[in-house]
C-alpha atoms as a PDB file:
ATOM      1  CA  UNK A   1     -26.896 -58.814 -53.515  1.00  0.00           C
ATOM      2  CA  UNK A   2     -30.306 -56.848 -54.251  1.00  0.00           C
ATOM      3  CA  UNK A   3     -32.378 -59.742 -52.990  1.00  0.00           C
ATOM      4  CA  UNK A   4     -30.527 -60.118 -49.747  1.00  0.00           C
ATOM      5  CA  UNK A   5     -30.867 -56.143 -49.403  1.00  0.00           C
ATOM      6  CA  UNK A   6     -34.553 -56.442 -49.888  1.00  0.00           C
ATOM      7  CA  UNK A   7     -34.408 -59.023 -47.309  1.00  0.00           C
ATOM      8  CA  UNK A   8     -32.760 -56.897 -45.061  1.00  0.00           C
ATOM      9  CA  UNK A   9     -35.322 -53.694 -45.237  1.00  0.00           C
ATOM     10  CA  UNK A  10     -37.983 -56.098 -44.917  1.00  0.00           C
ATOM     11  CA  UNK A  11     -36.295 -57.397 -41.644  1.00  0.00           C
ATOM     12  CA  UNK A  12     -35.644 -53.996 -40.710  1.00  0.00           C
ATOM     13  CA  UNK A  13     -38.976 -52.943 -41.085  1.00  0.00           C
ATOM     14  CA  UNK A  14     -40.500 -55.175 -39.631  1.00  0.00           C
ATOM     15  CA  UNK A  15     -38.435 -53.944 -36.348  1.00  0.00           C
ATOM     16  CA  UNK A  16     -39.357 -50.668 -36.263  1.00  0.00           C
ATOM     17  CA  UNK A  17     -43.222 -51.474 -36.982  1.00  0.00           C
ATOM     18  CA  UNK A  18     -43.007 -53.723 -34.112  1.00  0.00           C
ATOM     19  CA  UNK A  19     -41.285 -50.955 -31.777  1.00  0.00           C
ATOM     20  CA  UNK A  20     -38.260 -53.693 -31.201  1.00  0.00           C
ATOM     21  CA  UNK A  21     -36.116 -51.405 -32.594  1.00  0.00           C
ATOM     22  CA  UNK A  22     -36.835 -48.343 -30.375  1.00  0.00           C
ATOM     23  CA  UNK A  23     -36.883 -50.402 -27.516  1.00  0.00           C
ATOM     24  CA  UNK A  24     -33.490 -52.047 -28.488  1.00  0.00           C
ATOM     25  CA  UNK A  25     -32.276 -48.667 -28.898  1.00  0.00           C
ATOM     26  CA  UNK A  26     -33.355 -46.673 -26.162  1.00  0.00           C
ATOM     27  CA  UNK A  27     -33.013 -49.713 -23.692  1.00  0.00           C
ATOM     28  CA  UNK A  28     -29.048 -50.376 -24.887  1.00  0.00           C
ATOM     29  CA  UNK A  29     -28.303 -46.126 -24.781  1.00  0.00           C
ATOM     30  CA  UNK A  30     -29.967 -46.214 -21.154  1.00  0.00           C
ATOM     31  CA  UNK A  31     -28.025 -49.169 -19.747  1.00  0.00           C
ATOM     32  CA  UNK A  32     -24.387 -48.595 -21.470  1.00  0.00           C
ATOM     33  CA  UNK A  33     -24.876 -44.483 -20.545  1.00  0.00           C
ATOM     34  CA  UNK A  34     -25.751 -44.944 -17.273  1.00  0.00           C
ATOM     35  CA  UNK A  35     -22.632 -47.463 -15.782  1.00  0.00           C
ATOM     36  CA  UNK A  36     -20.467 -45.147 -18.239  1.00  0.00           C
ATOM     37  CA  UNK A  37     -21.209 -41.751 -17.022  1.00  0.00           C
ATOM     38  CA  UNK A  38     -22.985 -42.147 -13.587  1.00  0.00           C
ATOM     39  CA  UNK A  39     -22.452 -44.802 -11.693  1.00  0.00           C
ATOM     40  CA  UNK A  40     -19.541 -47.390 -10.599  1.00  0.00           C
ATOM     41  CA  UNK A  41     -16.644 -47.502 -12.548  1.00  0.00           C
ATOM     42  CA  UNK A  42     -17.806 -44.411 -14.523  1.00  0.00           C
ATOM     43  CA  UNK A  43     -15.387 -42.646 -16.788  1.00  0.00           C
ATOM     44  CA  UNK A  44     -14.496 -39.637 -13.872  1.00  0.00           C
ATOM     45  CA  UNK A  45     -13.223 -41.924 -12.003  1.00  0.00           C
ATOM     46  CA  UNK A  46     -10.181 -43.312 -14.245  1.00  0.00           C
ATOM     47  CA  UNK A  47      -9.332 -40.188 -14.618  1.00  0.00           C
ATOM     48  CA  UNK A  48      -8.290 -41.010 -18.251  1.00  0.00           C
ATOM     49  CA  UNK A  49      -9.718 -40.005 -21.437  1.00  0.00           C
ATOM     50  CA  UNK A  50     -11.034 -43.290 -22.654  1.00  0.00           C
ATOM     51  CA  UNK A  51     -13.796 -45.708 -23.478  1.00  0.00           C
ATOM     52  CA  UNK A  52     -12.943 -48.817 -21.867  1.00  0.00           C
ATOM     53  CA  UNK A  53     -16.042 -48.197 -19.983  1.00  0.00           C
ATOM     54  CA  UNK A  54     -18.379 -48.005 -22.541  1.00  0.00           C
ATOM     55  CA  UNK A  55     -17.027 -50.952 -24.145  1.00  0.00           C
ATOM     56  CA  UNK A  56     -17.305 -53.208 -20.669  1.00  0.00           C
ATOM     57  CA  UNK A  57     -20.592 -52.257 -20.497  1.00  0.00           C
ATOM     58  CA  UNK A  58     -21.666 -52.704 -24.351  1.00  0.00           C
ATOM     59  CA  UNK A  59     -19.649 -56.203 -23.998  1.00  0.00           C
ATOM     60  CA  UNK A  60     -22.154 -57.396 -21.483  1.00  0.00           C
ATOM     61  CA  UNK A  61     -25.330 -55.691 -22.914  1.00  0.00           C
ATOM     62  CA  UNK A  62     -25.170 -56.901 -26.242  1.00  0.00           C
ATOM     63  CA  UNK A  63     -24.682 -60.106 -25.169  1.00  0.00           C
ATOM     64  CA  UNK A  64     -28.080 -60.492 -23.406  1.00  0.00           C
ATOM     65  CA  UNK A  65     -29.847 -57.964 -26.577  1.00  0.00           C
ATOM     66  CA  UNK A  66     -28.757 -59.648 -29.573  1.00  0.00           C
ATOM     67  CA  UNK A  67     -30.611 -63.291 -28.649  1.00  0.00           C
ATOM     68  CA  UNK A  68     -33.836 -61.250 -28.402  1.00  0.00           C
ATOM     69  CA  UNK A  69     -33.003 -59.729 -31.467  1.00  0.00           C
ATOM     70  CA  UNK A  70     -32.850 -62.639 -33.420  1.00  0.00           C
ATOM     71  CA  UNK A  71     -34.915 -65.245 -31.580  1.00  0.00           C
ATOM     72  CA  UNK A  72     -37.787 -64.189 -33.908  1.00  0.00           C
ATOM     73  CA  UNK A  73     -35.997 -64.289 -37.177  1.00  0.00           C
ATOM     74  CA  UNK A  74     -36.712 -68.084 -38.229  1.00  0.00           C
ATOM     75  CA  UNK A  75     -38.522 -69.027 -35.284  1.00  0.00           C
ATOM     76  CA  UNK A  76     -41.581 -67.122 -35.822  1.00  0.00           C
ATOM     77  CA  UNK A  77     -41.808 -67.389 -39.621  1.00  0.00           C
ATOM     78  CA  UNK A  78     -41.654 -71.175 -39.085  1.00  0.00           C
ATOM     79  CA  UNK A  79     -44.294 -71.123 -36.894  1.00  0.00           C
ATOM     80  CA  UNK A  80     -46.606 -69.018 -38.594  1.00  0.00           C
ATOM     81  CA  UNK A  81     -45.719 -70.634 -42.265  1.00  0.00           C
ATOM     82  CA  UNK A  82     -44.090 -67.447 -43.478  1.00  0.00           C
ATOM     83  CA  UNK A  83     -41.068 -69.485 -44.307  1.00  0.00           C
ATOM     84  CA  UNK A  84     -42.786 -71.306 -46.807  1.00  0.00           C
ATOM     85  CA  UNK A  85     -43.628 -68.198 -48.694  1.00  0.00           C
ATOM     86  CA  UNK A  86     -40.642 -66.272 -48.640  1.00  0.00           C
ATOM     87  CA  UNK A  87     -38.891 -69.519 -49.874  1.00  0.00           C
ATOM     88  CA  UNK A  88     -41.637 -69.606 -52.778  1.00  0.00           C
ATOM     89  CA  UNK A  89     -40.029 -66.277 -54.096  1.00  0.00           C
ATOM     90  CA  UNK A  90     -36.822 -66.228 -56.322  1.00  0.00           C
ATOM     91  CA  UNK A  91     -34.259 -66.170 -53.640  1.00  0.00           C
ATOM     92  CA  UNK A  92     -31.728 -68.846 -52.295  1.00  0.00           C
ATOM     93  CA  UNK A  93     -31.972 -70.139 -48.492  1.00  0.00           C
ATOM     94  CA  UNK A  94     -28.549 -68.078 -48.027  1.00  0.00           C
ATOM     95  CA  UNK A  95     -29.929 -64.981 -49.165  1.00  0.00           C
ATOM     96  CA  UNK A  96     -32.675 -65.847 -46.742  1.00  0.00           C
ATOM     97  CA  UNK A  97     -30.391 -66.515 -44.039  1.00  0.00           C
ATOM     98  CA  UNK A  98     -27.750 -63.548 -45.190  1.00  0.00           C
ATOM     99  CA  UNK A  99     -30.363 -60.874 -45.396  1.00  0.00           C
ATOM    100  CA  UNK A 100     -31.624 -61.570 -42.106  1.00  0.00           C
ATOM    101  CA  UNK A 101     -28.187 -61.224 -40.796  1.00  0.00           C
ATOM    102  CA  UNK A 102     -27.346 -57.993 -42.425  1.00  0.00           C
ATOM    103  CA  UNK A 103     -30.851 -56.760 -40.935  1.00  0.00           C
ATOM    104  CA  UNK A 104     -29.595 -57.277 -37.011  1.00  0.00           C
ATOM    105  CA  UNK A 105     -26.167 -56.620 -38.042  1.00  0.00           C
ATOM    106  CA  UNK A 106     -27.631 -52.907 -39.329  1.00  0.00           C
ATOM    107  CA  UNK A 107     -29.589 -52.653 -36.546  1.00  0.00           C
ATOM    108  CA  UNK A 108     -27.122 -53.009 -33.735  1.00  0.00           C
ATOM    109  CA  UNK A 109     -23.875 -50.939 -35.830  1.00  0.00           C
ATOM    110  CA  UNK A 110     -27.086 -48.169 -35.470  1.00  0.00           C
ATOM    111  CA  UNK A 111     -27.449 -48.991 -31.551  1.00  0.00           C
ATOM    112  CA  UNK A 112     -23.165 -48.172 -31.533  1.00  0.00           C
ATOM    113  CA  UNK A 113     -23.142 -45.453 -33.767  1.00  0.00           C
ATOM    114  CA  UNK A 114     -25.666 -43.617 -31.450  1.00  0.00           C
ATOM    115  CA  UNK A 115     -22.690 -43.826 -28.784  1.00  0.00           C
ATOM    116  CA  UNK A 116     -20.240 -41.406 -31.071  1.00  0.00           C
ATOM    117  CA  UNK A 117     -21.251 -38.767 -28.788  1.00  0.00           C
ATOM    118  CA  UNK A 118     -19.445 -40.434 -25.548  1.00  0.00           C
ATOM    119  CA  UNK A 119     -16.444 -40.469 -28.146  1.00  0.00           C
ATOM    120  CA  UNK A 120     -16.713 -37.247 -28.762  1.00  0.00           C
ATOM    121  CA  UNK A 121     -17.427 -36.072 -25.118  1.00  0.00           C
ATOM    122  CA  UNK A 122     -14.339 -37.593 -23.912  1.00  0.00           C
ATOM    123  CA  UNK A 123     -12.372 -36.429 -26.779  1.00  0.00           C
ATOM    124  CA  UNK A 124     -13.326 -33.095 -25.316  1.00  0.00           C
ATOM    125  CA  UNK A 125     -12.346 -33.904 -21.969  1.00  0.00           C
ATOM    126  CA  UNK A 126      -8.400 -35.254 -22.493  1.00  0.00           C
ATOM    127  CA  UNK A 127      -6.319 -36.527 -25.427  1.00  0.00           C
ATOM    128  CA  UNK A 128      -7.404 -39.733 -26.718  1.00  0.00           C
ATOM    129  CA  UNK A 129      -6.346 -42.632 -28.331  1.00  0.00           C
ATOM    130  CA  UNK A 130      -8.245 -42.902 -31.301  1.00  0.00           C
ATOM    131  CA  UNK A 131      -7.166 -45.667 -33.169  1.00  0.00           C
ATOM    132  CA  UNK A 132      -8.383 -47.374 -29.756  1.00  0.00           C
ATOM    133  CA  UNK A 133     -11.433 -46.226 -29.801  1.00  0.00           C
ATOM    134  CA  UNK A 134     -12.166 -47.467 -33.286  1.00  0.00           C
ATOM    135  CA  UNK A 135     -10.029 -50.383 -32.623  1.00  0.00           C
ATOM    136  CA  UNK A 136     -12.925 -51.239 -29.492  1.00  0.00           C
ATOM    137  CA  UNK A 137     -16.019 -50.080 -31.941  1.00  0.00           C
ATOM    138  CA  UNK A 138     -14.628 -52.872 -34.205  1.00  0.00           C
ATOM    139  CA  UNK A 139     -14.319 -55.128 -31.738  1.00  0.00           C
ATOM    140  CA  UNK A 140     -17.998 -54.788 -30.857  1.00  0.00           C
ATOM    141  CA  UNK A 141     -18.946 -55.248 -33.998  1.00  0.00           C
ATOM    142  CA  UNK A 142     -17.258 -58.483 -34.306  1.00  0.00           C
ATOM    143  CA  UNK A 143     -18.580 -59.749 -31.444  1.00  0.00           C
ATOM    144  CA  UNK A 144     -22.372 -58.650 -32.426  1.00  0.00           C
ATOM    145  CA  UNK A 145     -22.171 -60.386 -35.849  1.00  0.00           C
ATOM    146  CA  UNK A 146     -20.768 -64.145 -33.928  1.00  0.00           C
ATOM    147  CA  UNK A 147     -23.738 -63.496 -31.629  1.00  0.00           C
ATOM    148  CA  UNK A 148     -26.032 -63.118 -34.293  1.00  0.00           C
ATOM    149  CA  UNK A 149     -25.051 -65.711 -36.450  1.00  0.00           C
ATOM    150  CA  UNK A 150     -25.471 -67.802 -33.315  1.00  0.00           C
ATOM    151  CA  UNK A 151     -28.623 -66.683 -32.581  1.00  0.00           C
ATOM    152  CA  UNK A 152     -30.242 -67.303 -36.326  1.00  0.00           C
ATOM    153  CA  UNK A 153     -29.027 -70.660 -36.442  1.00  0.00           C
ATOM    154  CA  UNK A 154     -30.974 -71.166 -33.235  1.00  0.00           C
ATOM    155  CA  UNK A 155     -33.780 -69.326 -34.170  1.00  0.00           C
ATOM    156  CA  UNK A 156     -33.663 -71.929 -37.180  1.00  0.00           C
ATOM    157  CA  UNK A 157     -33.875 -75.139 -35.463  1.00  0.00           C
ATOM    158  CA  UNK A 158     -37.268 -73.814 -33.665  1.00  0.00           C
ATOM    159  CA  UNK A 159     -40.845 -72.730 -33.836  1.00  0.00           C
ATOM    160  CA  UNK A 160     -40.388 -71.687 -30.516  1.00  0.00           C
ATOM    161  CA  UNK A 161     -38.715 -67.675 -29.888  1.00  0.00           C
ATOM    162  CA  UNK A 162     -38.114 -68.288 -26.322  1.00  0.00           C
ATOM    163  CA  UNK A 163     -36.268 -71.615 -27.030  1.00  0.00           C
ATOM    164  CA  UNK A 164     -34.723 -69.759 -29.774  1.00  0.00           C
ATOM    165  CA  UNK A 165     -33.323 -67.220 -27.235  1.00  0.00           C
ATOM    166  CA  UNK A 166     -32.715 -69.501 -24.654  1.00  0.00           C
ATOM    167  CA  UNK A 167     -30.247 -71.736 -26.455  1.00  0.00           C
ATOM    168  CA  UNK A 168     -28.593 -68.350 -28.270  1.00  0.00           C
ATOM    169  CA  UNK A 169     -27.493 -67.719 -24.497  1.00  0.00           C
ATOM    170  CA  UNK A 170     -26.789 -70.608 -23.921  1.00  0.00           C
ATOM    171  CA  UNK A 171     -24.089 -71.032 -26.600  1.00  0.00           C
ATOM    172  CA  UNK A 172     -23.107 -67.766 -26.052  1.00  0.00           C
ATOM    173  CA  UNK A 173     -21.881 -68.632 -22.536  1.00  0.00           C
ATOM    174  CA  UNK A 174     -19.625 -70.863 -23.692  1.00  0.00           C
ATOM    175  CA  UNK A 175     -18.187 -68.141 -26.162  1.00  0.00           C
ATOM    176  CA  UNK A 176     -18.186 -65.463 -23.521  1.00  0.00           C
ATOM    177  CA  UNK A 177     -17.330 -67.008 -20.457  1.00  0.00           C
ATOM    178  CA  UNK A 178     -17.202 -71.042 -19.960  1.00  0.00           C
ATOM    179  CA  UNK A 179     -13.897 -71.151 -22.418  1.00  0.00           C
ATOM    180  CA  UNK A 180     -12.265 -68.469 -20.899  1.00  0.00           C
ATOM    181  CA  UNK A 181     -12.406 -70.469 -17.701  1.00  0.00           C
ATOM    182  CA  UNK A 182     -11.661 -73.607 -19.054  1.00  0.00           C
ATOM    183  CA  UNK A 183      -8.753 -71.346 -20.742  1.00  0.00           C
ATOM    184  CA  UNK A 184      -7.497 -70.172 -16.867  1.00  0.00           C
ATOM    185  CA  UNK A 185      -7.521 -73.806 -15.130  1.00  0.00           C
ATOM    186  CA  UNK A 186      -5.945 -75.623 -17.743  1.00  0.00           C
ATOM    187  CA  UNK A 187      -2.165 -75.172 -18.789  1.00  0.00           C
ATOM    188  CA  UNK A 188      -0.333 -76.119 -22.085  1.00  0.00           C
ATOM    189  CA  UNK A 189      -1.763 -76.798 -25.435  1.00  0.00           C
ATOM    190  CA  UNK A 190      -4.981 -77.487 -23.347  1.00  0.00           C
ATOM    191  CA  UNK A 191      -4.899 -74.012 -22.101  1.00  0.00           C
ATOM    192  CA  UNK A 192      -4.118 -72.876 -25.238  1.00  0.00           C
ATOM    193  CA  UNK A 193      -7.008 -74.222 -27.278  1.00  0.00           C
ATOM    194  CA  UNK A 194      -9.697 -73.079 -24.691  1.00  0.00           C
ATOM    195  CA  UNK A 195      -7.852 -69.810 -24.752  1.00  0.00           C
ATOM    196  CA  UNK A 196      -8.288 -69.688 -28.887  1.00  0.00           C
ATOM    197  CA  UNK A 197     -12.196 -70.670 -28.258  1.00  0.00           C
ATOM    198  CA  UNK A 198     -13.076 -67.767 -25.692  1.00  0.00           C
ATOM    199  CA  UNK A 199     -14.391 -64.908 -27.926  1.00  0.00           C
ATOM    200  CA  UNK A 200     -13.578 -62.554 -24.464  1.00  0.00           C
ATOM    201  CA  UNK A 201      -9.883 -63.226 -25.146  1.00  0.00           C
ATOM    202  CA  UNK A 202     -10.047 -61.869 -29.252  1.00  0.00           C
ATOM    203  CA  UNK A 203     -12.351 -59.243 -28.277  1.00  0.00           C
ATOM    204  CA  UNK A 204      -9.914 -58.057 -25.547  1.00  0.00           C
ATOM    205  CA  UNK A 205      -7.139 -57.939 -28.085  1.00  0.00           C
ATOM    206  CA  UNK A 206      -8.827 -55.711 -30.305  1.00  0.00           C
ATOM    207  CA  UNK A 207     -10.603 -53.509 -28.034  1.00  0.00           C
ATOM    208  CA  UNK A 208      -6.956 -52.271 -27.027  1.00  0.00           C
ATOM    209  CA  UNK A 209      -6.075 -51.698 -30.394  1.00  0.00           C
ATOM    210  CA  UNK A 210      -4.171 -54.338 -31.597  1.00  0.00           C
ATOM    211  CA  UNK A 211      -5.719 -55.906 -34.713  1.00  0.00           C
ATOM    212  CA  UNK A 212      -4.356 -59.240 -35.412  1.00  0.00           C
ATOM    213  CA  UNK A 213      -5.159 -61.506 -38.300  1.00  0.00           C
ATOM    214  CA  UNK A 214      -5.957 -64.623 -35.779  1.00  0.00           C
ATOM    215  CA  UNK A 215      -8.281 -62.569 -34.201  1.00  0.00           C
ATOM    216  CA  UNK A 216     -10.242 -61.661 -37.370  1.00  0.00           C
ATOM    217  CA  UNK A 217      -9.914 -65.606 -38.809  1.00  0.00           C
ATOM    218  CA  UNK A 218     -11.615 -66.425 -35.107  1.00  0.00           C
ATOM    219  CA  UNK A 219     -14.278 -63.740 -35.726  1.00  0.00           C
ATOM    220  CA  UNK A 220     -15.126 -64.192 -39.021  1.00  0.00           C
ATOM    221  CA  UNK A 221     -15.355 -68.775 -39.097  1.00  0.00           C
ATOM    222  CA  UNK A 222     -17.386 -68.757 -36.281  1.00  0.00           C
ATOM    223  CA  UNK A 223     -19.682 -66.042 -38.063  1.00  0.00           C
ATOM    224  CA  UNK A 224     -19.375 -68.226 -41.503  1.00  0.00           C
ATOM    225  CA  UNK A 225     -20.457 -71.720 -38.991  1.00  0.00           C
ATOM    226  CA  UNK A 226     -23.121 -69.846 -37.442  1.00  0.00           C
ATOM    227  CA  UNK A 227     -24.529 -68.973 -41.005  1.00  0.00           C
ATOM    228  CA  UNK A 228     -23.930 -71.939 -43.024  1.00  0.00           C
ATOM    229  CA  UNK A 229     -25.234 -73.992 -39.881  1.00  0.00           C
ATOM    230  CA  UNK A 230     -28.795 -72.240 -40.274  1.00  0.00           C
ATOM    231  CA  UNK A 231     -28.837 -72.339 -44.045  1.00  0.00           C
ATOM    232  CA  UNK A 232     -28.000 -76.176 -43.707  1.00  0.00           C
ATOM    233  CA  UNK A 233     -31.032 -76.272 -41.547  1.00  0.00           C
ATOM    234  CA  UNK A 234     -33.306 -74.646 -43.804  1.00  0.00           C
ATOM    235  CA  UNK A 235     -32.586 -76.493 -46.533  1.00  0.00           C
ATOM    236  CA  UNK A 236     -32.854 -80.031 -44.845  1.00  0.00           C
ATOM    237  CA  UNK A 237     -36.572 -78.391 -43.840  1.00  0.00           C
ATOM    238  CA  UNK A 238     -37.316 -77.320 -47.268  1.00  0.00           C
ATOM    239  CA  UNK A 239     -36.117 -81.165 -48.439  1.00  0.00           C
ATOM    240  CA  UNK A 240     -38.456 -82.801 -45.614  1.00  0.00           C
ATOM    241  CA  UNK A 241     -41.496 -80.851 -46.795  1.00  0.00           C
END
């Protein structure tokens, strides 16, 4: 667990030295504040003390943030050879791929808890429902880890960071959208399966505040593919060189 940590600060690092980081930051604040206090749907206008705002907005902007996130974090060490010399050291290609993970994963549960503030503004503004609220922080942070395991096992199978984030959306669409569709024109066990696939439908669930142990299995395998899918890859690179 110490390597993959050390893997992690170095990944972290490496974000803020490269102003990612504060641009990730101040870009996802900017975005989710403005739709949640200012404009459209904004939270006067329910006239309820809430978040379900917030987490609309935070739905759709981490969705598009997390791919560039991660489209550098094989991709560009296997273009510049980096790879190679990380995989010299004493650690295991899941501690590689694990510590990279934790690194975004860090990164963006920073990005949300910069948003406790909305919490606690509405809080001041009406009773709340706060097992909902934590209930829809949860359910953000689900849906950022799929993402990123998604987006690392692209960034594996490229040199390339564009393709890398490209293809992370790509997937993703399926995930966030395409299934739920699928899930809407199709009845029966049909129905049903694309239903189970759309991550909109889980994240829904627990964004109300109902926690329910299918939704968590969902989360958590398609996390555990994402990863073991880019550790496979790394290793079949490792054997091939």
């Amino acid at each position: 667990m110490n390597k993959i940590w050390i893997i992690a600060k170095r990944e972290l690092a490496s974000f803020f030295d490269s102003l990612m980081a504060y641009i990730m930051l101040v870009a996802f604040l900017g975005f989710s504040g403005f739709f949640t206090w200012l404009y459209g749907a904004d939270i006067f206008l329910r006239n309820q003390a809430d978040l379900q705002v917030f987490f609309s907005i935070a739905y759709w902007t981490l969705f598009f943030f997390i791919p560039a996130i991660t489209m550098r974090m094989l991709a560009e060490e296997n273009k510049s050879g980096t790879i190679e010399l990380l995989l010299t050291k004493a650690v295991t290609d899941w501690q590689v791929i694990f510590g990279k993970f934790l690194a975004c994963l860090v990164l963006i549960g920073l990005a949300l808890a910069l948003t406790l503030p909305y919490y606690i503004s509405v809080w001041k503004l009406g009773p709340i429902d706060h097992g909902s609220v934590w209930a829809g922080y949860l359910g953000l942070l689900l849906m950022s880890a799929t993402y990123i395991s998604i987006g690392i096992f692209t960034s594996s199978i490229t040199n390339n960071q564009i393709v890398a984030f490209l293809l992370a959306i790509f997937i993703g669409i399926f995930f966030h959208v395409i299934f739920d569709v699928l899930a809407q024109s199709f009845t029966g066990t049909i129905g049903g399966f694309f239903n189970y696939l759309s991550l909109s439908s889980h994240f829904e669930s627990i964004s109300r505040g109902v926690i329910d142990s299918k939704d968590l299995v969902y989360f958590f395998s398609v996390i555990f593919l994402g990863l073991i899918l880019s550790e496979i890859t790394l290793s079949k690179r490792n054997i091939a060189e």
